[in-house]
Structure formats: structure tokens, C-alpha cells
PDB file of N, CA and C in Angstrom:
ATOM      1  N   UNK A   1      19.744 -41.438   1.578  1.00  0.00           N
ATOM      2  CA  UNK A   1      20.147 -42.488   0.657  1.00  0.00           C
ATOM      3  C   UNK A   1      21.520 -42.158   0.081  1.00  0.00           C
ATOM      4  N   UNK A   2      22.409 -43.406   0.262  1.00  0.00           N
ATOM      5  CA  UNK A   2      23.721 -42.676  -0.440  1.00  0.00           C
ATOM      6  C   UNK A   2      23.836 -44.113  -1.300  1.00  0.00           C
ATOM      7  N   UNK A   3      24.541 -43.925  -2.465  1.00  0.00           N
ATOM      8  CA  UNK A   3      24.834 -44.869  -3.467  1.00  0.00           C
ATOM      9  C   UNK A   3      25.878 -45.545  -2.848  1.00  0.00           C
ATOM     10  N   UNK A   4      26.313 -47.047  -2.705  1.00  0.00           N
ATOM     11  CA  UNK A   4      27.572 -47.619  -2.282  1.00  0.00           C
ATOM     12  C   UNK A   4      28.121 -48.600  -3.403  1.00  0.00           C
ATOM     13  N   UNK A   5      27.408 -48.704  -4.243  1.00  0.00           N
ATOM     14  CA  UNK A   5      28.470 -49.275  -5.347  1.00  0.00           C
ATOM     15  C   UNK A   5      27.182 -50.290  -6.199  1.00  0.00           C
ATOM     16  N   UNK A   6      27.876 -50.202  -7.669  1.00  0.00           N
ATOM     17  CA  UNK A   6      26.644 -50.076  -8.449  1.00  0.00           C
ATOM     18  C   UNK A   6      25.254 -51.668  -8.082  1.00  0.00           C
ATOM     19  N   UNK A   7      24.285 -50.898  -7.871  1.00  0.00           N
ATOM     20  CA  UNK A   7      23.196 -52.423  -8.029  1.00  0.00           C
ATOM     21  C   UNK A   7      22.927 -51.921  -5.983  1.00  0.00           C
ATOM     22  N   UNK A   8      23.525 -51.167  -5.151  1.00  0.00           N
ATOM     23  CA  UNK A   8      23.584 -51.218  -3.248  1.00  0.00           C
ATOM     24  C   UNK A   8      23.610 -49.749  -2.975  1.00  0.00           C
ATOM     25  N   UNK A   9      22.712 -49.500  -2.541  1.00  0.00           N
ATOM     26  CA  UNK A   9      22.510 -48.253  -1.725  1.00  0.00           C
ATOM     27  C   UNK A   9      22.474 -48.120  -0.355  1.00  0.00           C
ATOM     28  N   UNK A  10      22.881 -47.118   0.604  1.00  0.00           N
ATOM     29  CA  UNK A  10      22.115 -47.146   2.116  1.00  0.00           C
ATOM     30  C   UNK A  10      21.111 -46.842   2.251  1.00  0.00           C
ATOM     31  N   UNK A  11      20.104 -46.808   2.966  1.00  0.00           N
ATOM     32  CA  UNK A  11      18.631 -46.219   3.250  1.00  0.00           C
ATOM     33  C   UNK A  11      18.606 -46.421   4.868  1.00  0.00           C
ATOM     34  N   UNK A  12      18.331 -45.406   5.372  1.00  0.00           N
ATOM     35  CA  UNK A  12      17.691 -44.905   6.851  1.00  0.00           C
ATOM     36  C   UNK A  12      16.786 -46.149   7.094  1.00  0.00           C
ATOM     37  N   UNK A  13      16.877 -47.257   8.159  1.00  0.00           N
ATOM     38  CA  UNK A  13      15.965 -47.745   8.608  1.00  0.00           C
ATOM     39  C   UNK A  13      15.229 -47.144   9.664  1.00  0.00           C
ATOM     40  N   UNK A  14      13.824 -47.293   9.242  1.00  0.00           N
ATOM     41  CA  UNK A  14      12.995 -46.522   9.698  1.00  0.00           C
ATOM     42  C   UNK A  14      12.548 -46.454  11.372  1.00  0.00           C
ATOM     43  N   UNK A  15      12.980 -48.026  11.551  1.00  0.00           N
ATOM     44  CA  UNK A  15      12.677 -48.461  12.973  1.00  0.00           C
ATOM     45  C   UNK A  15      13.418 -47.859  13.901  1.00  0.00           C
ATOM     46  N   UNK A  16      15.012 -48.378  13.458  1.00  0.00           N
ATOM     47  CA  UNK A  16      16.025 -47.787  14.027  1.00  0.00           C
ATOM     48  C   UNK A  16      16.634 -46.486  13.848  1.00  0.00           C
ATOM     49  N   UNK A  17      16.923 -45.943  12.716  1.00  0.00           N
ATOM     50  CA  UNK A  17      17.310 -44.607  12.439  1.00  0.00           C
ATOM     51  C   UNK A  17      19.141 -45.237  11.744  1.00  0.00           C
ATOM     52  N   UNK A  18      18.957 -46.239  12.080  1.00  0.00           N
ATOM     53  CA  UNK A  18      20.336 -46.627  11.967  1.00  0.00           C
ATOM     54  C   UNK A  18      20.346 -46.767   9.907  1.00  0.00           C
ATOM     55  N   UNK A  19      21.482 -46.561   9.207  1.00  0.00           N
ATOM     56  CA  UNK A  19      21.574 -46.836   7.594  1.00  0.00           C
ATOM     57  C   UNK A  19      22.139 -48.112   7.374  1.00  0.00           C
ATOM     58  N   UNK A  20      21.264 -48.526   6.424  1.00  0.00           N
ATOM     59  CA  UNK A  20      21.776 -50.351   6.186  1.00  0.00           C
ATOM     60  C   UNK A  20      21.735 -50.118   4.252  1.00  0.00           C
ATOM     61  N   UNK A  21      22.811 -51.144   4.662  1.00  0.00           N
ATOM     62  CA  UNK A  21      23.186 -51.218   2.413  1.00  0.00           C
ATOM     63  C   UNK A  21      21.675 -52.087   2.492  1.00  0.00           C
ATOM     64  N   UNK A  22      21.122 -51.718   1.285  1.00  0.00           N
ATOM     65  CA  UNK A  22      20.620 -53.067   0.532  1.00  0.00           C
ATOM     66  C   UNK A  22      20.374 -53.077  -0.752  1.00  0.00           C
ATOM     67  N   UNK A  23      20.280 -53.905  -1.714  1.00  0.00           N
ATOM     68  CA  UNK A  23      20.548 -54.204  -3.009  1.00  0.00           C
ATOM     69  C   UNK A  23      19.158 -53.777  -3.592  1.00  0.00           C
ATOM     70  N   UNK A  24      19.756 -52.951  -4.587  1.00  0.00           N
ATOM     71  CA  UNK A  24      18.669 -52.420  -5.472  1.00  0.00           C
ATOM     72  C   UNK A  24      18.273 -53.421  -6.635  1.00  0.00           C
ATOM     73  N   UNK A  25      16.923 -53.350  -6.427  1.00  0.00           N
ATOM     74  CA  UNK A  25      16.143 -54.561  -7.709  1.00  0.00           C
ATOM     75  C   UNK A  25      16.581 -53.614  -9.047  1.00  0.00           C
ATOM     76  N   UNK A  26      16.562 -54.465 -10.058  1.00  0.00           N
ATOM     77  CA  UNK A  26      16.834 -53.890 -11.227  1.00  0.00           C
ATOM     78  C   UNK A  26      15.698 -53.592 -12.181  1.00  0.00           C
ATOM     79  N   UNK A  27      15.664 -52.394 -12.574  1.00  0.00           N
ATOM     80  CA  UNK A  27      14.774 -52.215 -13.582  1.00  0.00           C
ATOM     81  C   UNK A  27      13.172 -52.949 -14.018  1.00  0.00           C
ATOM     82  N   UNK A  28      14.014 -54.150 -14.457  1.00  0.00           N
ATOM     83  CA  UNK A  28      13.057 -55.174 -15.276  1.00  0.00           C
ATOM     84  C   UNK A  28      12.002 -55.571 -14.376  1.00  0.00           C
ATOM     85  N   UNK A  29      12.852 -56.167 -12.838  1.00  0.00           N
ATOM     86  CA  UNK A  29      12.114 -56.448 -11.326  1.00  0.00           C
ATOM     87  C   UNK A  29      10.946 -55.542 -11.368  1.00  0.00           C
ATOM     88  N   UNK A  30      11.238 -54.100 -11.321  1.00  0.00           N
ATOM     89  CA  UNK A  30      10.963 -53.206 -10.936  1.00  0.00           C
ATOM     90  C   UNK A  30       9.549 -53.011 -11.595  1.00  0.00           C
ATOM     91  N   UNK A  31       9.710 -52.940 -13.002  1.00  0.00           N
ATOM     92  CA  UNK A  31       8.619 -52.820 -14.167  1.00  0.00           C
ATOM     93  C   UNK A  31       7.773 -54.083 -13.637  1.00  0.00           C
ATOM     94  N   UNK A  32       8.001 -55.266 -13.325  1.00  0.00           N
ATOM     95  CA  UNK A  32       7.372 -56.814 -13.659  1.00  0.00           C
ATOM     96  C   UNK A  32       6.395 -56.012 -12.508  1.00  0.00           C
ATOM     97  N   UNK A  33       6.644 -55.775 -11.229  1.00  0.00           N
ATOM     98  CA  UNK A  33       6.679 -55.626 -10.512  1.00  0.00           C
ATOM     99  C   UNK A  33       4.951 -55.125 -10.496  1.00  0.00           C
ATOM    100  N   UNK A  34       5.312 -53.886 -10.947  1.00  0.00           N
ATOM    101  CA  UNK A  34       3.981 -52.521 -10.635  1.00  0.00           C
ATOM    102  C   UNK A  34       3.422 -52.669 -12.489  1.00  0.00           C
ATOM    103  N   UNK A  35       3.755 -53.463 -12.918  1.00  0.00           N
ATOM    104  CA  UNK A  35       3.311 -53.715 -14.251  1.00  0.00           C
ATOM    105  C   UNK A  35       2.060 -54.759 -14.461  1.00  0.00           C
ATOM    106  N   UNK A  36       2.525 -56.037 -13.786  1.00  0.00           N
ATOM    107  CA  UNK A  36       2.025 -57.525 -13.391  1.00  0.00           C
ATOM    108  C   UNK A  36       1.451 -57.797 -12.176  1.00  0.00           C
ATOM    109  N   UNK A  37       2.386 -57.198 -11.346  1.00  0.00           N
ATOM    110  CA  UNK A  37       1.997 -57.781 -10.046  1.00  0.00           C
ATOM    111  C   UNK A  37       1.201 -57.134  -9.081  1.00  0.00           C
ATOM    112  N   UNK A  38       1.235 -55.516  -9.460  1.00  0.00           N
ATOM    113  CA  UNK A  38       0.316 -54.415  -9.284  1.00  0.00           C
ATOM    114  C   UNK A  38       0.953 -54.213  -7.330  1.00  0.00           C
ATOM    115  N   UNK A  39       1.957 -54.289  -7.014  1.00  0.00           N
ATOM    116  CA  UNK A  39       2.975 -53.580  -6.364  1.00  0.00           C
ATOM    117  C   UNK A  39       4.142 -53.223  -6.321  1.00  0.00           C
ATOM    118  N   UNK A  40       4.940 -53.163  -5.361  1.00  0.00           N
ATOM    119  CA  UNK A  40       6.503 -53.497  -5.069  1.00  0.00           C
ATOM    120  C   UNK A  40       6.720 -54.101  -3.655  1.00  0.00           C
ATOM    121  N   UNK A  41       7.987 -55.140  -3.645  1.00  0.00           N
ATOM    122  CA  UNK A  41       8.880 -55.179  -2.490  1.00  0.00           C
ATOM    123  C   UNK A  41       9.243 -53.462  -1.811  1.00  0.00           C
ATOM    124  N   UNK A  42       9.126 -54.095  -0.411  1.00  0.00           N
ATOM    125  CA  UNK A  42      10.002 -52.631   0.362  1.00  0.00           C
ATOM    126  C   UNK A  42      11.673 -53.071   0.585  1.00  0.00           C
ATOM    127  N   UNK A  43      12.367 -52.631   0.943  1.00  0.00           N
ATOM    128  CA  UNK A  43      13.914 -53.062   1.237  1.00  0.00           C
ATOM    129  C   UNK A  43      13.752 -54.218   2.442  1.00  0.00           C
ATOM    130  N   UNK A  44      12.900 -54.514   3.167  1.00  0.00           N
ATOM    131  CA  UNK A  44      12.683 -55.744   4.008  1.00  0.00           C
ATOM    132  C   UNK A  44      11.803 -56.507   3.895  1.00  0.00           C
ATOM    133  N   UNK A  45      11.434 -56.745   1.879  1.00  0.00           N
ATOM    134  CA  UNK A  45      10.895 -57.929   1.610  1.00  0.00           C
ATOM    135  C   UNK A  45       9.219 -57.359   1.931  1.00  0.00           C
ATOM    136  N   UNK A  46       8.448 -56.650   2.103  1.00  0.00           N
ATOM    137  CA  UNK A  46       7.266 -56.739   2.868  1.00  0.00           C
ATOM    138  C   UNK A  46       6.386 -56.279   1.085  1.00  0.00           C
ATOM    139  N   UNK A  47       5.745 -56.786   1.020  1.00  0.00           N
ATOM    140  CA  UNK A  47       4.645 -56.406  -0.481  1.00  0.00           C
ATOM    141  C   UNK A  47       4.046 -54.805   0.324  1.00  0.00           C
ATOM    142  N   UNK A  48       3.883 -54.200  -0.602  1.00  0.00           N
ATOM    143  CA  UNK A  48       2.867 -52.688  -0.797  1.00  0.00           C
ATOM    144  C   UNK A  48       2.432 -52.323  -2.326  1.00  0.00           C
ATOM    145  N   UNK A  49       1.584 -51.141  -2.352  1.00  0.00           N
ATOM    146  CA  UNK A  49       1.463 -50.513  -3.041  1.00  0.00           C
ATOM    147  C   UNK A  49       3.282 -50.446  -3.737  1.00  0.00           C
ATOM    148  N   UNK A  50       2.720 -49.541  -5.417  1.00  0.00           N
ATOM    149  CA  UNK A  50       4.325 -48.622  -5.826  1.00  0.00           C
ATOM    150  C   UNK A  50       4.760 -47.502  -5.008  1.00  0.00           C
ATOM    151  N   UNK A  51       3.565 -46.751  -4.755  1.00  0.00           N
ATOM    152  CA  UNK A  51       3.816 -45.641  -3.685  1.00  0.00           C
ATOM    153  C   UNK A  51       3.093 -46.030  -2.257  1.00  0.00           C
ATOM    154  N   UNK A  52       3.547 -47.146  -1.927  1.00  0.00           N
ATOM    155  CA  UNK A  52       3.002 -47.444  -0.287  1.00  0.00           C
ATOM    156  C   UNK A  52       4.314 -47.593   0.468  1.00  0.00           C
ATOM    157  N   UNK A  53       3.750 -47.531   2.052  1.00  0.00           N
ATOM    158  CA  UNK A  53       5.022 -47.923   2.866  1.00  0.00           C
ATOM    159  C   UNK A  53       4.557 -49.249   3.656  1.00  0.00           C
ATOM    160  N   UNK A  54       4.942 -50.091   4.457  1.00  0.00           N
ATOM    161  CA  UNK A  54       4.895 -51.113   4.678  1.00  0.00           C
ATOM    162  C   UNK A  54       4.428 -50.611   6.570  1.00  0.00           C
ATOM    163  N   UNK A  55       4.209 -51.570   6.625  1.00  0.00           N
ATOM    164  CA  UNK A  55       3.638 -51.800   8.784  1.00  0.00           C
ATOM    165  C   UNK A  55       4.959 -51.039   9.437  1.00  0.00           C
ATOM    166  N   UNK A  56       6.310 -51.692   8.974  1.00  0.00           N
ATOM    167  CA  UNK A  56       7.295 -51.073   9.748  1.00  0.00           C
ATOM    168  C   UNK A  56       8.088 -50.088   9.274  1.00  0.00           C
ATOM    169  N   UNK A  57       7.826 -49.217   8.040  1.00  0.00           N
ATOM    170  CA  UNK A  57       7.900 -48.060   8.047  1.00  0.00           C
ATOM    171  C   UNK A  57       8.757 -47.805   6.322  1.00  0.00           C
ATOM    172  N   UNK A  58       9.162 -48.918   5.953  1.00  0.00           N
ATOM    173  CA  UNK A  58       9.835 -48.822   5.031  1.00  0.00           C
ATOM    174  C   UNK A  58       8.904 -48.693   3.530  1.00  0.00           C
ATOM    175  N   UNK A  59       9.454 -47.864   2.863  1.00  0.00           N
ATOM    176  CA  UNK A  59       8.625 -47.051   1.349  1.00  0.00           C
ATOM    177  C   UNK A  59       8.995 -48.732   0.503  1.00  0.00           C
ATOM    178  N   UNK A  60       8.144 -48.550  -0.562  1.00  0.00           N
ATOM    179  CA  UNK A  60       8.187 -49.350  -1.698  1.00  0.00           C
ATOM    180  C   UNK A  60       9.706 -48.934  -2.601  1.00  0.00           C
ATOM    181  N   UNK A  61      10.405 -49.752  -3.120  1.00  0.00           N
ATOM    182  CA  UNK A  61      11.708 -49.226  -3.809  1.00  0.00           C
ATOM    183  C   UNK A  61      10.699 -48.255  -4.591  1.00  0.00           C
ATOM    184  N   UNK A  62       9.295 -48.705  -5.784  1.00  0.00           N
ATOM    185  CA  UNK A  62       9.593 -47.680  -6.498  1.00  0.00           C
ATOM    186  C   UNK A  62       9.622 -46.001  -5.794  1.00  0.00           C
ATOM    187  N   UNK A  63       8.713 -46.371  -4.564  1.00  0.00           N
ATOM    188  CA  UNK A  63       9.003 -44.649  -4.831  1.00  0.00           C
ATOM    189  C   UNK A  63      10.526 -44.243  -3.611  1.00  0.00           C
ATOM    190  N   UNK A  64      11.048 -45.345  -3.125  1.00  0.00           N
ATOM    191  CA  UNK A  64      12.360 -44.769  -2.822  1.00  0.00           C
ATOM    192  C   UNK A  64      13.747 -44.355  -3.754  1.00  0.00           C
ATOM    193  N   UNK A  65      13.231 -45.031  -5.251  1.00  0.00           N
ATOM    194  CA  UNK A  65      14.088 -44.488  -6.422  1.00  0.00           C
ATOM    195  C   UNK A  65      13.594 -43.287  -7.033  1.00  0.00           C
ATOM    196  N   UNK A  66      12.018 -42.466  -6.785  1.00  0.00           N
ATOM    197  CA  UNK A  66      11.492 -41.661  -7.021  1.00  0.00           C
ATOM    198  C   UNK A  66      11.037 -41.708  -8.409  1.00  0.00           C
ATOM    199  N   UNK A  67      10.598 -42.893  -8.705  1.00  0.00           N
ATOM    200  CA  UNK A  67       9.731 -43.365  -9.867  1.00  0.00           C
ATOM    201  C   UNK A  67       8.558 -42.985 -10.275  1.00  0.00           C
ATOM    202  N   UNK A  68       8.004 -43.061  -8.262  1.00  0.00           N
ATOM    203  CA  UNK A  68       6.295 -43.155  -8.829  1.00  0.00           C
ATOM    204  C   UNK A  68       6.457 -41.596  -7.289  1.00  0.00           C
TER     205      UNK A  68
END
């Protein structure tokens, strides 16, 4: 994971190996999220657990920000 400018990070896609930017949910998202909604988005949109990974390999943001 490398930071690319504030709110966009890279992350290793899992399928490919290849690194893609994508936009980090903010905070509030984040809380509504595993607060209300009793998961998270992964970086390709897919619902999980806070600490789940999705069918195609990608972690939940929270625990790719190392939250949960």
C-alpha cells in the first residue's frame, strides 16, 4: 500500500498482482459502515465482513487501513 495523495492509495490487486489507486472512504463511511450496516465495501465495491475478504481476494477497507 503506498499513499498517492490525500483521500487515494495503491493496493496490490489480488487477482492480478498488478497496484491500482483507489479512493479511500472517509472515516464517517467507514464508522456508518461496521456501525449500522454491520460490514464494509472492499476496494471493488463487493460487501464483507470489517475483517473479511471478498470471492476475488480483496480485504474489507477496514482492515486494509488496519482498524479492525
Amino acid at each position: 500500500m503506498d499513499w498517492i495523495d490525500s483521500g487515494k492509495m495503491k493496493i496490490r490487486n489480488p487477482e492480478t498482482g498488478e497496484r491500482e489507486v483507489h479512493e479511500v472512504p472517509d472515516l464517517e463511511t467507514l464508522r456508518n459502515w461496521t456501525l449500522f450496516d454491520g460490514g464494509a465495501e472492499t476496494p471493488d465495491g463487493c460487501w464483507v465482513e470489517p475483517d473479511g475478504t471478498c470471492e476475488h481476494g480483496w480485504k474489507a477497507w477496514p482492515r486494509i487501513l488496519g482498524l479492525v
